[in-house]
PDB file of N, CA and C in Angstrom:
ATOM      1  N   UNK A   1      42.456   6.967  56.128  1.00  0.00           N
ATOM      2  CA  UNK A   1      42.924   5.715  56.583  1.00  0.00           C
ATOM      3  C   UNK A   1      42.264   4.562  55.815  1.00  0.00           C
ATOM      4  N   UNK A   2      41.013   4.327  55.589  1.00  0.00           N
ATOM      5  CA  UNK A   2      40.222   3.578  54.952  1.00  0.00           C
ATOM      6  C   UNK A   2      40.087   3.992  52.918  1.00  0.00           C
ATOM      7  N   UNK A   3      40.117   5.186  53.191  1.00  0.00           N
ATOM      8  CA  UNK A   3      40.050   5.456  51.668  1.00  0.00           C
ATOM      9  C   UNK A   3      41.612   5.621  51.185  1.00  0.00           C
ATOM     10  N   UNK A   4      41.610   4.754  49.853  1.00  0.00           N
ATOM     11  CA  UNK A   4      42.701   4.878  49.223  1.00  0.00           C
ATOM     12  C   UNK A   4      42.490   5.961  47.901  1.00  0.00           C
ATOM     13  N   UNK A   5      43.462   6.804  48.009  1.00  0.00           N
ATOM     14  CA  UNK A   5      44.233   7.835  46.715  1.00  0.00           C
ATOM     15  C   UNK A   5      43.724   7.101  45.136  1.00  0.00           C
ATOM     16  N   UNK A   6      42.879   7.750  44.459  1.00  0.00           N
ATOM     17  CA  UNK A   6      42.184   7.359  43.341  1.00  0.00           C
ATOM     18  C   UNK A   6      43.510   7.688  42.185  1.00  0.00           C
ATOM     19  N   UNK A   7      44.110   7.475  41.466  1.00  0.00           N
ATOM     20  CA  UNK A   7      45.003   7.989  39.989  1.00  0.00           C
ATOM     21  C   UNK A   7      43.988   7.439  38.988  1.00  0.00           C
ATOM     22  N   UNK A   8      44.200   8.369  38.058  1.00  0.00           N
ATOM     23  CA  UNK A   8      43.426   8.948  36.490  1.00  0.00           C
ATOM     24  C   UNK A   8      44.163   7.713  35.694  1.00  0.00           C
ATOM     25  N   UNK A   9      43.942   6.640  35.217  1.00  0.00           N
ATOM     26  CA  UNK A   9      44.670   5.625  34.095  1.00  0.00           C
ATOM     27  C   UNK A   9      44.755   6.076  32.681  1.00  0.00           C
ATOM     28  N   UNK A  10      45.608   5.903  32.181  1.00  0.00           N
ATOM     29  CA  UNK A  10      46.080   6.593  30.839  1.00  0.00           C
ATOM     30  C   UNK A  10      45.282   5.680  29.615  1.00  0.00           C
ATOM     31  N   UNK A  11      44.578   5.939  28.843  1.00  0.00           N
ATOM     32  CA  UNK A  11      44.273   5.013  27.881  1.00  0.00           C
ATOM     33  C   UNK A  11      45.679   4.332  26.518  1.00  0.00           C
ATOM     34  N   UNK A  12      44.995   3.262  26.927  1.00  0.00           N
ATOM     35  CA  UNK A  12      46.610   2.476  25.603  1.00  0.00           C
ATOM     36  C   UNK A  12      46.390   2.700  24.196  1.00  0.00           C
ATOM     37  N   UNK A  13      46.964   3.142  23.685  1.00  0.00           N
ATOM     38  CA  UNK A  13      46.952   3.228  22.001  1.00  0.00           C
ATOM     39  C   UNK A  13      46.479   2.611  21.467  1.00  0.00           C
ATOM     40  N   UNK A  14      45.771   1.388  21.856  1.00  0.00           N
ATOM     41  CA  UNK A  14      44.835   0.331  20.947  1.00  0.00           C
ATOM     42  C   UNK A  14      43.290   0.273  21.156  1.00  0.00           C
ATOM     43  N   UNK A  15      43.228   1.144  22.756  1.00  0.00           N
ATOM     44  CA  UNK A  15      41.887   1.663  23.066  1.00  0.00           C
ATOM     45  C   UNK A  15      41.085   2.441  22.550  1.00  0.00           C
ATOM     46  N   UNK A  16      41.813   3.392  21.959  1.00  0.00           N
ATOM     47  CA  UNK A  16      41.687   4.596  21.147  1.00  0.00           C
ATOM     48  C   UNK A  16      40.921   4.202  19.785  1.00  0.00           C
ATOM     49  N   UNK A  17      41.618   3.606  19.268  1.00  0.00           N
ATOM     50  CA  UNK A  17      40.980   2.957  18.501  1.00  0.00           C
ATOM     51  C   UNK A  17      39.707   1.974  17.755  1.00  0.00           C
ATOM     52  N   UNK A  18      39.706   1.098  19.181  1.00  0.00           N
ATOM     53  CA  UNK A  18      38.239   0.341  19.315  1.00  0.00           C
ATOM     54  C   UNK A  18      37.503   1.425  19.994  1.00  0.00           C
ATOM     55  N   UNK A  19      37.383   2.375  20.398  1.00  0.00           N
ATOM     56  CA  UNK A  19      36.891   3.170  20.790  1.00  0.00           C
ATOM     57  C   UNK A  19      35.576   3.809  19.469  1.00  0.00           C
ATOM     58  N   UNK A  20      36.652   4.002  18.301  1.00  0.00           N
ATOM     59  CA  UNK A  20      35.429   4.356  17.409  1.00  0.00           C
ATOM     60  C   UNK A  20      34.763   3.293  16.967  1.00  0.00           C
ATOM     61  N   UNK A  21      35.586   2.389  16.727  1.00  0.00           N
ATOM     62  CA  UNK A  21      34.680   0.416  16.464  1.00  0.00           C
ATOM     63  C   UNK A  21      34.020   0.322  17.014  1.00  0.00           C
ATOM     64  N   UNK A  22      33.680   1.085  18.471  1.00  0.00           N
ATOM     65  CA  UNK A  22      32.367   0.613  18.642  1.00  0.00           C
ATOM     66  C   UNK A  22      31.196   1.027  18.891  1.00  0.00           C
ATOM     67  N   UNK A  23      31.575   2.838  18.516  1.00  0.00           N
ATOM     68  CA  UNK A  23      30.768   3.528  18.158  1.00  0.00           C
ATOM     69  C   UNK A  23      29.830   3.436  17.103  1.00  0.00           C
ATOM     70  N   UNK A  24      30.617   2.865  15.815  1.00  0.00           N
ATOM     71  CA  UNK A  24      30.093   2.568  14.768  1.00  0.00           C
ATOM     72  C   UNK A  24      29.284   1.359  14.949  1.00  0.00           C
ATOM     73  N   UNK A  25      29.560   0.294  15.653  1.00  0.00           N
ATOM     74  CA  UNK A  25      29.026  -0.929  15.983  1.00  0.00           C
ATOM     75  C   UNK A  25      27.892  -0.683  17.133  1.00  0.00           C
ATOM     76  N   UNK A  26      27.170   0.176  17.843  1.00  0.00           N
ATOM     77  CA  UNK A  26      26.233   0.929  18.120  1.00  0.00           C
ATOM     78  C   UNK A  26      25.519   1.395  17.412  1.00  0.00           C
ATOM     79  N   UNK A  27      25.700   2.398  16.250  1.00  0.00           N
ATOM     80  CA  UNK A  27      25.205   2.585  15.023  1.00  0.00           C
ATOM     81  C   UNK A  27      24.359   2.024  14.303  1.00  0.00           C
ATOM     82  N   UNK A  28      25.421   0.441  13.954  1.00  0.00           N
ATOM     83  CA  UNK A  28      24.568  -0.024  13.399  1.00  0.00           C
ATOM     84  C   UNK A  28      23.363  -0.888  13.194  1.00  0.00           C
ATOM     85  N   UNK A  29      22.677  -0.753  14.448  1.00  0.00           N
ATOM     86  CA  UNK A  29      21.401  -1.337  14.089  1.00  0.00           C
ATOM     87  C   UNK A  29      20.423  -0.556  13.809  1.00  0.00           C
ATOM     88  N   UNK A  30      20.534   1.146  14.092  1.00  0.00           N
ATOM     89  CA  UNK A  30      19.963   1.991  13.806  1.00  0.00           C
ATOM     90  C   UNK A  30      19.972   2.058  12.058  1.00  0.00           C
ATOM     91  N   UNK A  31      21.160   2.263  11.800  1.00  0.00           N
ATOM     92  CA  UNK A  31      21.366   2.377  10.208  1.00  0.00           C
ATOM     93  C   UNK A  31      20.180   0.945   9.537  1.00  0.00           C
ATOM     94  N   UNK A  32      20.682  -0.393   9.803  1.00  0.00           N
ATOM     95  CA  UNK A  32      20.051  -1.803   9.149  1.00  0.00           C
ATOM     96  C   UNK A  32      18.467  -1.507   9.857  1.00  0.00           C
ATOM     97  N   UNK A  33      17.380  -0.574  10.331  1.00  0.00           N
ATOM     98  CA  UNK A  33      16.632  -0.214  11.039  1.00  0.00           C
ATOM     99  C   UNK A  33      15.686   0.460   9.804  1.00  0.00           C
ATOM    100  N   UNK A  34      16.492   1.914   9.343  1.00  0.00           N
ATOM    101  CA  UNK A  34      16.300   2.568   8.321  1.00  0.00           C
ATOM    102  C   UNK A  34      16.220   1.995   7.399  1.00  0.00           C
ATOM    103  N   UNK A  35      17.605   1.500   7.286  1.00  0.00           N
ATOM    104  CA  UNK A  35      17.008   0.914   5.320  1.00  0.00           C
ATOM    105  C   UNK A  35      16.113  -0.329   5.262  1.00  0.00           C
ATOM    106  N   UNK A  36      15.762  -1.290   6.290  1.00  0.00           N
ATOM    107  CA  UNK A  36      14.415  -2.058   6.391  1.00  0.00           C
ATOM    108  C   UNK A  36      13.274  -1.061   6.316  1.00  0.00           C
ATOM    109  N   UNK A  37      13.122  -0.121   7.086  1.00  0.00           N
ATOM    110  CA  UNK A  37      12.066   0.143   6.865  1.00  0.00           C
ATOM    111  C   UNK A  37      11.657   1.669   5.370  1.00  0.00           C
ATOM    112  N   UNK A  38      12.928   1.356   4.787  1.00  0.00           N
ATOM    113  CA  UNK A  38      13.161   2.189   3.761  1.00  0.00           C
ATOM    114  C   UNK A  38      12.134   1.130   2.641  1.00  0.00           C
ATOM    115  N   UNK A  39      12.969  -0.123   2.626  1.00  0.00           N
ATOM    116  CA  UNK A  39      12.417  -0.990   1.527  1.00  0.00           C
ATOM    117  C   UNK A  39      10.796  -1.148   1.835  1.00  0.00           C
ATOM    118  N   UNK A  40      10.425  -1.300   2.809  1.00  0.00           N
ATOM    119  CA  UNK A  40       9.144  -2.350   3.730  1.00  0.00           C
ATOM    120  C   UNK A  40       7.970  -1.358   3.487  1.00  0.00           C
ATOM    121  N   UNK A  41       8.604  -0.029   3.679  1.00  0.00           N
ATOM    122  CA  UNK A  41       7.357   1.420   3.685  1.00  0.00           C
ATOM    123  C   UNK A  41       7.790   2.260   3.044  1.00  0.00           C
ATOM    124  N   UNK A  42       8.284   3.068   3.077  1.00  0.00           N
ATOM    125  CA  UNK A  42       8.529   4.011   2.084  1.00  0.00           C
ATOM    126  C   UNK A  42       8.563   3.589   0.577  1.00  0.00           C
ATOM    127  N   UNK A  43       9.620   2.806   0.347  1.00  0.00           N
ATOM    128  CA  UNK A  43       9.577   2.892  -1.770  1.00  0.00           C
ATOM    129  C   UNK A  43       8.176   2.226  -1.657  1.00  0.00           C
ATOM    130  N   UNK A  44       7.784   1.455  -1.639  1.00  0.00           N
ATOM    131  CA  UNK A  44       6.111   0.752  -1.958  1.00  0.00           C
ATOM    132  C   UNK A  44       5.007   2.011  -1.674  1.00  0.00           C
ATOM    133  N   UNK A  45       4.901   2.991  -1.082  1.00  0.00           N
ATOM    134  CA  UNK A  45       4.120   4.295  -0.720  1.00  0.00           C
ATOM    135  C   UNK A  45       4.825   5.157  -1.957  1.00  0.00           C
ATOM    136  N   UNK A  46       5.876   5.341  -2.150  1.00  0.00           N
ATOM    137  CA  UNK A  46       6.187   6.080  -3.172  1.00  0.00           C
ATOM    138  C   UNK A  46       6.054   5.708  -4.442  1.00  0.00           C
ATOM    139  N   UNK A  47       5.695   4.322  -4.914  1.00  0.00           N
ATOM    140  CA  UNK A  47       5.635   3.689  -6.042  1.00  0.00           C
ATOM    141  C   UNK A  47       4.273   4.088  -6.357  1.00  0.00           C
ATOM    142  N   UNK A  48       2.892   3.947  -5.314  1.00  0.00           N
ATOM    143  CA  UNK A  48       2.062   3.806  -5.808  1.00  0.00           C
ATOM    144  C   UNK A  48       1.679   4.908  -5.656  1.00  0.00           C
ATOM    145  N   UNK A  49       2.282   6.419  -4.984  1.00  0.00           N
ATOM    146  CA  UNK A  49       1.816   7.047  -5.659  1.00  0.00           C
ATOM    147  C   UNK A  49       1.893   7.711  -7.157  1.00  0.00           C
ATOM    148  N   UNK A  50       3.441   7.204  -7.828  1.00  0.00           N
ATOM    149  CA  UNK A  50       3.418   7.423  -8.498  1.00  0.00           C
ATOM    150  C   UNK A  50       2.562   6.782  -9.500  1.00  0.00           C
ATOM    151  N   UNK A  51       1.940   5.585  -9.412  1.00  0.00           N
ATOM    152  CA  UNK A  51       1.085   4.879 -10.207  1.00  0.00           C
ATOM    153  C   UNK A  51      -0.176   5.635 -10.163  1.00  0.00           C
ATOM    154  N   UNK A  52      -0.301   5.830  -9.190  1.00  0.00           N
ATOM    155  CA  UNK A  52      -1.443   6.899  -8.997  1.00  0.00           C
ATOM    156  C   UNK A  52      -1.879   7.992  -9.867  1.00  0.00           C
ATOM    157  N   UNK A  53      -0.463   8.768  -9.460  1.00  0.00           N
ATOM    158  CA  UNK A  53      -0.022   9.699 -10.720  1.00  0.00           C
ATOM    159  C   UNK A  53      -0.722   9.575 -11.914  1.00  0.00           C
ATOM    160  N   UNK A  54      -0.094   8.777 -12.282  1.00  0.00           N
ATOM    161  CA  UNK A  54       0.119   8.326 -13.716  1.00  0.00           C
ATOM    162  C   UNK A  54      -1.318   8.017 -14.032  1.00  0.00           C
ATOM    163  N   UNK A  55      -1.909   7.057 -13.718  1.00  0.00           N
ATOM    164  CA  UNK A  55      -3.452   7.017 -13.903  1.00  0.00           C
ATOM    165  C   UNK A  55      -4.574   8.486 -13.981  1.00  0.00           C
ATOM    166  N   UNK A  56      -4.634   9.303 -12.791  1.00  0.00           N
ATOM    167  CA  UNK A  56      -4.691  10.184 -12.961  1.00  0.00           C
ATOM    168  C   UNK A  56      -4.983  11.305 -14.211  1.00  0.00           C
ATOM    169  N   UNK A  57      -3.290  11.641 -14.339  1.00  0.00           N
ATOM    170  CA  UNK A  57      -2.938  11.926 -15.715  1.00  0.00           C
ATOM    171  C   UNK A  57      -3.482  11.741 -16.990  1.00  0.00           C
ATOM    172  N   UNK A  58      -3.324  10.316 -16.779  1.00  0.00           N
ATOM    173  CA  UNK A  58      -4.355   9.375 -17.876  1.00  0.00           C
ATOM    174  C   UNK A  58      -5.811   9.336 -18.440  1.00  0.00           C
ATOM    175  N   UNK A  59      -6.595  10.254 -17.814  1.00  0.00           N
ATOM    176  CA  UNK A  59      -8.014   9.942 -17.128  1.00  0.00           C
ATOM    177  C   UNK A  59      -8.075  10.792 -18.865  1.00  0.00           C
ATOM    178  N   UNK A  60      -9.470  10.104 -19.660  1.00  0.00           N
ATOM    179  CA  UNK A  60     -10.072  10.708 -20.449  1.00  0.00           C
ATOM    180  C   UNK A  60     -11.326  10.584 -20.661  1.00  0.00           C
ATOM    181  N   UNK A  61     -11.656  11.403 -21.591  1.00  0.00           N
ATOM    182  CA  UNK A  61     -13.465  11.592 -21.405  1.00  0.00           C
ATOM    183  C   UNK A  61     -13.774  10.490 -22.267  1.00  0.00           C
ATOM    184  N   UNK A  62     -15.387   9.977 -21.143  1.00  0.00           N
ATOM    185  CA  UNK A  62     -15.446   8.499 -21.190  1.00  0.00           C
ATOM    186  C   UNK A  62     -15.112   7.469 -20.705  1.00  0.00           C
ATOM    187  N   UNK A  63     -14.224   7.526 -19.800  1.00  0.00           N
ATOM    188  CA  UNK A  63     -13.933   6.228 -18.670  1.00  0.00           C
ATOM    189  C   UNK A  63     -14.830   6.649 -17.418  1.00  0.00           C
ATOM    190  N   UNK A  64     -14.281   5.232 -17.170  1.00  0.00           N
ATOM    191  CA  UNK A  64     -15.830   4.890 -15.910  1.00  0.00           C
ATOM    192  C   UNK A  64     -14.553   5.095 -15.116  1.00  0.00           C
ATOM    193  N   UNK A  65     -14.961   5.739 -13.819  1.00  0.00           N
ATOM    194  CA  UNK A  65     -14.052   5.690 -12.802  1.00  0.00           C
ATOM    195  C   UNK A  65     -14.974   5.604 -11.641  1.00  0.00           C
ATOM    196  N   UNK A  66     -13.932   5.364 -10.391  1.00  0.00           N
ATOM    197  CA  UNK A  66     -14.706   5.289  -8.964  1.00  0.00           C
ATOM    198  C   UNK A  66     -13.994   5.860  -7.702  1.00  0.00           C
ATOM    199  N   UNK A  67     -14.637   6.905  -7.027  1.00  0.00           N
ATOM    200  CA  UNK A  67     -14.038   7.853  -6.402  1.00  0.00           C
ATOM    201  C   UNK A  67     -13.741   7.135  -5.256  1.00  0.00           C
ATOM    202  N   UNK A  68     -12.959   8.081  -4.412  1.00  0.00           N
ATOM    203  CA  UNK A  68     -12.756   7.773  -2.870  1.00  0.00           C
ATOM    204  C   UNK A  68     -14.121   7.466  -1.969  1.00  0.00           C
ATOM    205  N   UNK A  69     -14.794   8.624  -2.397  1.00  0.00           N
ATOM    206  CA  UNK A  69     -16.549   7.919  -1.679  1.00  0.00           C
ATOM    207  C   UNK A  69     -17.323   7.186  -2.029  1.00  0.00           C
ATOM    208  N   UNK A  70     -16.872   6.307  -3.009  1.00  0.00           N
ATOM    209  CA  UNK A  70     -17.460   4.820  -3.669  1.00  0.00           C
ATOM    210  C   UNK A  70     -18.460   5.606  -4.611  1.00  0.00           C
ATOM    211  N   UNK A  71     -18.163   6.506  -5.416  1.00  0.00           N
ATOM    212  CA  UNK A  71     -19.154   7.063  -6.203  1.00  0.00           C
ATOM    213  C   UNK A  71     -18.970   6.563  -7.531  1.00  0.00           C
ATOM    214  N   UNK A  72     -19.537   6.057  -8.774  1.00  0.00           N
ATOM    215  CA  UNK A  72     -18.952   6.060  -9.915  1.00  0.00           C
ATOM    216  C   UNK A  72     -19.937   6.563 -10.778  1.00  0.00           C
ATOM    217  N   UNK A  73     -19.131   6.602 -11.754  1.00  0.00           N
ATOM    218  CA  UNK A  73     -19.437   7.630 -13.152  1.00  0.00           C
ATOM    219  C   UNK A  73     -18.711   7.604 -14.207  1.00  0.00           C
ATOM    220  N   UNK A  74     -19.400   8.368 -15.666  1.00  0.00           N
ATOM    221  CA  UNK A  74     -18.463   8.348 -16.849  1.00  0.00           C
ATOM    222  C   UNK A  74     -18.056   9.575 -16.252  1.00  0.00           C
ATOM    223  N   UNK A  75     -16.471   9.919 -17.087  1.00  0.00           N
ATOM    224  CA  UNK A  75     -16.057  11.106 -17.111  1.00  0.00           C
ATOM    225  C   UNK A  75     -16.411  12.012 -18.479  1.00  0.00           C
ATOM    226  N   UNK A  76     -17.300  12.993 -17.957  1.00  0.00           N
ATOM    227  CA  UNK A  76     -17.937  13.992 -19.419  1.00  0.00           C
ATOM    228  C   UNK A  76     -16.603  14.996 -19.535  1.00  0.00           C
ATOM    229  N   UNK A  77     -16.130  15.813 -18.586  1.00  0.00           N
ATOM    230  CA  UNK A  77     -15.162  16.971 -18.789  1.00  0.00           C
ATOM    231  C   UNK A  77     -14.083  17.254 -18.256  1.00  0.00           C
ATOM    232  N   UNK A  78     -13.134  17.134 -18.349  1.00  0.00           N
ATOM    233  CA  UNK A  78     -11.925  17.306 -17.678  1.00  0.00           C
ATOM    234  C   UNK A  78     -11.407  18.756 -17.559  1.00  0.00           C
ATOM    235  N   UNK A  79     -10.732  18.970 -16.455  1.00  0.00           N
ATOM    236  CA  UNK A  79     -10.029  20.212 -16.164  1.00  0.00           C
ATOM    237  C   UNK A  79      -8.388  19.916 -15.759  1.00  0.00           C
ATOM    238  N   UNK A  80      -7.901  21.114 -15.277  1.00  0.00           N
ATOM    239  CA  UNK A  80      -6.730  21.127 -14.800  1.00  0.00           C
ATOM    240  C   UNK A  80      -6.767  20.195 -13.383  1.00  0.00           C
ATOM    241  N   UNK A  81      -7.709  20.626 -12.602  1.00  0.00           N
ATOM    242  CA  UNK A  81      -7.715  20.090 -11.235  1.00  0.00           C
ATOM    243  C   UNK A  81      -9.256  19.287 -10.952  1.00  0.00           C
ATOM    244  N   UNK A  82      -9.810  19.122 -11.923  1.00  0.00           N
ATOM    245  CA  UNK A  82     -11.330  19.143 -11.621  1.00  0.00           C
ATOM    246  C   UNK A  82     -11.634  18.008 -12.341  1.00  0.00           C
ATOM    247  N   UNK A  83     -12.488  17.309 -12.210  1.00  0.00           N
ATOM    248  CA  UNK A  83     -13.191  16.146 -13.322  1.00  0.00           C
ATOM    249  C   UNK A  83     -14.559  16.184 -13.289  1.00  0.00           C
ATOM    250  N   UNK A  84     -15.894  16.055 -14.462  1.00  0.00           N
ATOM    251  CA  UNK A  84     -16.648  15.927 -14.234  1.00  0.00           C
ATOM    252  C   UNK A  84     -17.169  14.591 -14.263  1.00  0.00           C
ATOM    253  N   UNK A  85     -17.885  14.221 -13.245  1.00  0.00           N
ATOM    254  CA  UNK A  85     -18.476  13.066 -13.652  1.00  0.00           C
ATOM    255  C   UNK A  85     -20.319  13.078 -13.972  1.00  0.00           C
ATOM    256  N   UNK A  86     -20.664  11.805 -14.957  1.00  0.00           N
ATOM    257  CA  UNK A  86     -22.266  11.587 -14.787  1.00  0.00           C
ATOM    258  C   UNK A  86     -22.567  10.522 -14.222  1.00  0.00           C
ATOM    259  N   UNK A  87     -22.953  10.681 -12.936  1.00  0.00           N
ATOM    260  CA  UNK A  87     -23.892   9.502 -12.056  1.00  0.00           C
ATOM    261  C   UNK A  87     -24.740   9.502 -12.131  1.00  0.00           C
ATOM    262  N   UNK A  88     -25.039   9.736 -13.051  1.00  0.00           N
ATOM    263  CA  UNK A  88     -26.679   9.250 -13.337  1.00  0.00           C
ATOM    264  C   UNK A  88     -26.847   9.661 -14.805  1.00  0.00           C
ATOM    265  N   UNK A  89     -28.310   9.503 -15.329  1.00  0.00           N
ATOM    266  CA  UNK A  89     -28.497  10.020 -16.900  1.00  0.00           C
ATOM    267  C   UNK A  89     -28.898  11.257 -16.472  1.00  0.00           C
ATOM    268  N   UNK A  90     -28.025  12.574 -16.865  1.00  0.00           N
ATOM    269  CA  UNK A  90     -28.035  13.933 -16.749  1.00  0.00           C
ATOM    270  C   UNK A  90     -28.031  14.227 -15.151  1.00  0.00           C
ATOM    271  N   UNK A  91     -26.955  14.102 -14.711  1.00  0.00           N
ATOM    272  CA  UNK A  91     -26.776  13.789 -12.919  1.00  0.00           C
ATOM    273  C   UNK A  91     -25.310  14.172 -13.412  1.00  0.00           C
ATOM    274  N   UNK A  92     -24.851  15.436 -13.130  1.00  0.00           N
ATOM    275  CA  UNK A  92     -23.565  15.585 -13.174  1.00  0.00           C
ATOM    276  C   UNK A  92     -23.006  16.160 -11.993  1.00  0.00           C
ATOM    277  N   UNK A  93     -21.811  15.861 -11.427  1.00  0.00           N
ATOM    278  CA  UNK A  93     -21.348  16.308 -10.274  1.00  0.00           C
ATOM    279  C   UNK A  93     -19.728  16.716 -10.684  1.00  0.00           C
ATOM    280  N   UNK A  94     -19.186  17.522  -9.987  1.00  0.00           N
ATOM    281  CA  UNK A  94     -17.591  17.901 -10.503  1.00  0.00           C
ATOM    282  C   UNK A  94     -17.045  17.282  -8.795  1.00  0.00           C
ATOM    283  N   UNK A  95     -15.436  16.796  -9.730  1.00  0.00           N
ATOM    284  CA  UNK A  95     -15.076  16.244  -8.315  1.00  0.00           C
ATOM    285  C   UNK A  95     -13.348  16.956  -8.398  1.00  0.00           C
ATOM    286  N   UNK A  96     -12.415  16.244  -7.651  1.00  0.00           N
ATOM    287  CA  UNK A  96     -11.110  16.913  -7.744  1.00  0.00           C
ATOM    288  C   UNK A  96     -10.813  15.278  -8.374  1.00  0.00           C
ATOM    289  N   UNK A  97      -9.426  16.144  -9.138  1.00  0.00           N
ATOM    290  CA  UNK A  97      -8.790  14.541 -10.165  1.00  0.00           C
ATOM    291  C   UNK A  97      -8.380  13.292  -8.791  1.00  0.00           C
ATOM    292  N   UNK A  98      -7.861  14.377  -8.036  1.00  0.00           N
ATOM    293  CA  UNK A  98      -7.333  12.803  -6.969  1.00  0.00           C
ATOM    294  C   UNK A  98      -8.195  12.530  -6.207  1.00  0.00           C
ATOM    295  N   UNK A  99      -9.756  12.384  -6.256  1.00  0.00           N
ATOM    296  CA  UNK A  99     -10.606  11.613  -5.546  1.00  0.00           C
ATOM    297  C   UNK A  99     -10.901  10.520  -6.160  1.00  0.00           C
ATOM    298  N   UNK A 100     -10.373  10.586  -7.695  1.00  0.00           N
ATOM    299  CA  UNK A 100     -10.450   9.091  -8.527  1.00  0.00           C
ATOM    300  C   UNK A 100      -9.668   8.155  -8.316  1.00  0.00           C
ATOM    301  N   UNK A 101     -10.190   7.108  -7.552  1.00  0.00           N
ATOM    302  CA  UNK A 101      -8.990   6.056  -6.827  1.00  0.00           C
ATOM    303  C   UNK A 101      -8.929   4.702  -7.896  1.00  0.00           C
ATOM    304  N   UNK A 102     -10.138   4.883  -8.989  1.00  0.00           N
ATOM    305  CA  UNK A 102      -9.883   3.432  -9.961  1.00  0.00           C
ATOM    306  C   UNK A 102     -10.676   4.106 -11.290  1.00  0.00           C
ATOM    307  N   UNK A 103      -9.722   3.737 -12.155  1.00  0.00           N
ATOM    308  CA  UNK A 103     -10.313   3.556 -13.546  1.00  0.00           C
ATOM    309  C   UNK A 103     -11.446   1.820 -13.614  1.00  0.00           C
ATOM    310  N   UNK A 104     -12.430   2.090 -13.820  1.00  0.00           N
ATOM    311  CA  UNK A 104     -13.124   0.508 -14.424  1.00  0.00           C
ATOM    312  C   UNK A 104     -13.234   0.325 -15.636  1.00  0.00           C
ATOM    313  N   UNK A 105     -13.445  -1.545 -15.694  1.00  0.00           N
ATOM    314  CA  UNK A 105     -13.413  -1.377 -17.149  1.00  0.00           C
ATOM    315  C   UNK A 105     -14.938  -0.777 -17.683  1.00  0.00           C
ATOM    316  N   UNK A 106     -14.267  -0.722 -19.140  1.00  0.00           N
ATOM    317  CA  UNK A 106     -15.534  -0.289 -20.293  1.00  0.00           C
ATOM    318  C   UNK A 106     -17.037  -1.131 -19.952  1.00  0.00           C
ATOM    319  N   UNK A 107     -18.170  -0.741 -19.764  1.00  0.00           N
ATOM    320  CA  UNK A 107     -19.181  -1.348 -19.376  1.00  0.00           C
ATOM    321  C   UNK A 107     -19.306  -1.532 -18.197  1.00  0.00           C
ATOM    322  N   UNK A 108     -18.850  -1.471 -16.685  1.00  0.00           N
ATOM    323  CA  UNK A 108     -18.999  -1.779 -15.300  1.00  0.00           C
ATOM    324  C   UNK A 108     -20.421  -1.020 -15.423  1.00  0.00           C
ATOM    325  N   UNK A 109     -20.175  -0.099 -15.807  1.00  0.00           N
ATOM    326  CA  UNK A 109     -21.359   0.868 -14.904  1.00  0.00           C
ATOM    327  C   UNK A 109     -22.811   0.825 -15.814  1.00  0.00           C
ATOM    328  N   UNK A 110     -23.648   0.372 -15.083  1.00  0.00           N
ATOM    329  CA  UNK A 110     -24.822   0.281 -15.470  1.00  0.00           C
ATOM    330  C   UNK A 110     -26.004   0.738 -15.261  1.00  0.00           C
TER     331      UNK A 110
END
């Protein structure tokens, strides 16, 4: 008596449609989300490690370098994975290549 008979409404042919418009328009702040934080963090982390790289690579006997634990030294011997350094006069220590976080210039180290 009080409750009225519910019917199922048919969707209109133009509903259908904005239907995915605004799926996609949901989307996209997720998408403009990513590629901000594509530009902002990621390529700048990937750049420098490749600079990193590259320095690295670079390293020859006789540069002053300075490790991750603020250590510095000439480089006497190089390896595949290994570098030696002298911190001191006849003070040699072996380190791994990627604990060298800076080449210095010629003369820093005194």
């Amino acid at each position: 008596m009080f409750i009225s008979s519910a019917f199922a409404q048919t969707v209109p042919a133009a509903a259908a449609g904005s239907d995915m418009q605004s799926t996609l328009m949901s989307m996209l702040p997720l998408v403009l989300m990513f590629v901000v934080l594509y530009f902002v963090m990621i390529r700048p982390q990937m750049k420098k490690q490749k600079e990193h790289r590259a320095m690295i690579d670079a390293l020859a006997k006789g540069d002053e370098v300075a490790t991750g634990g603020g250590l510095l030294g000439t480089v006497t011997k190089l390896g595949d994975s290994y570098v030696t350094l002298e911190v001191a006069t006849g003070v040699e220590i072996q380190i791994q290549r990627s604990a060298v976080v800076q080449v210095l210039p010629k003369g820093s180290i005194k």
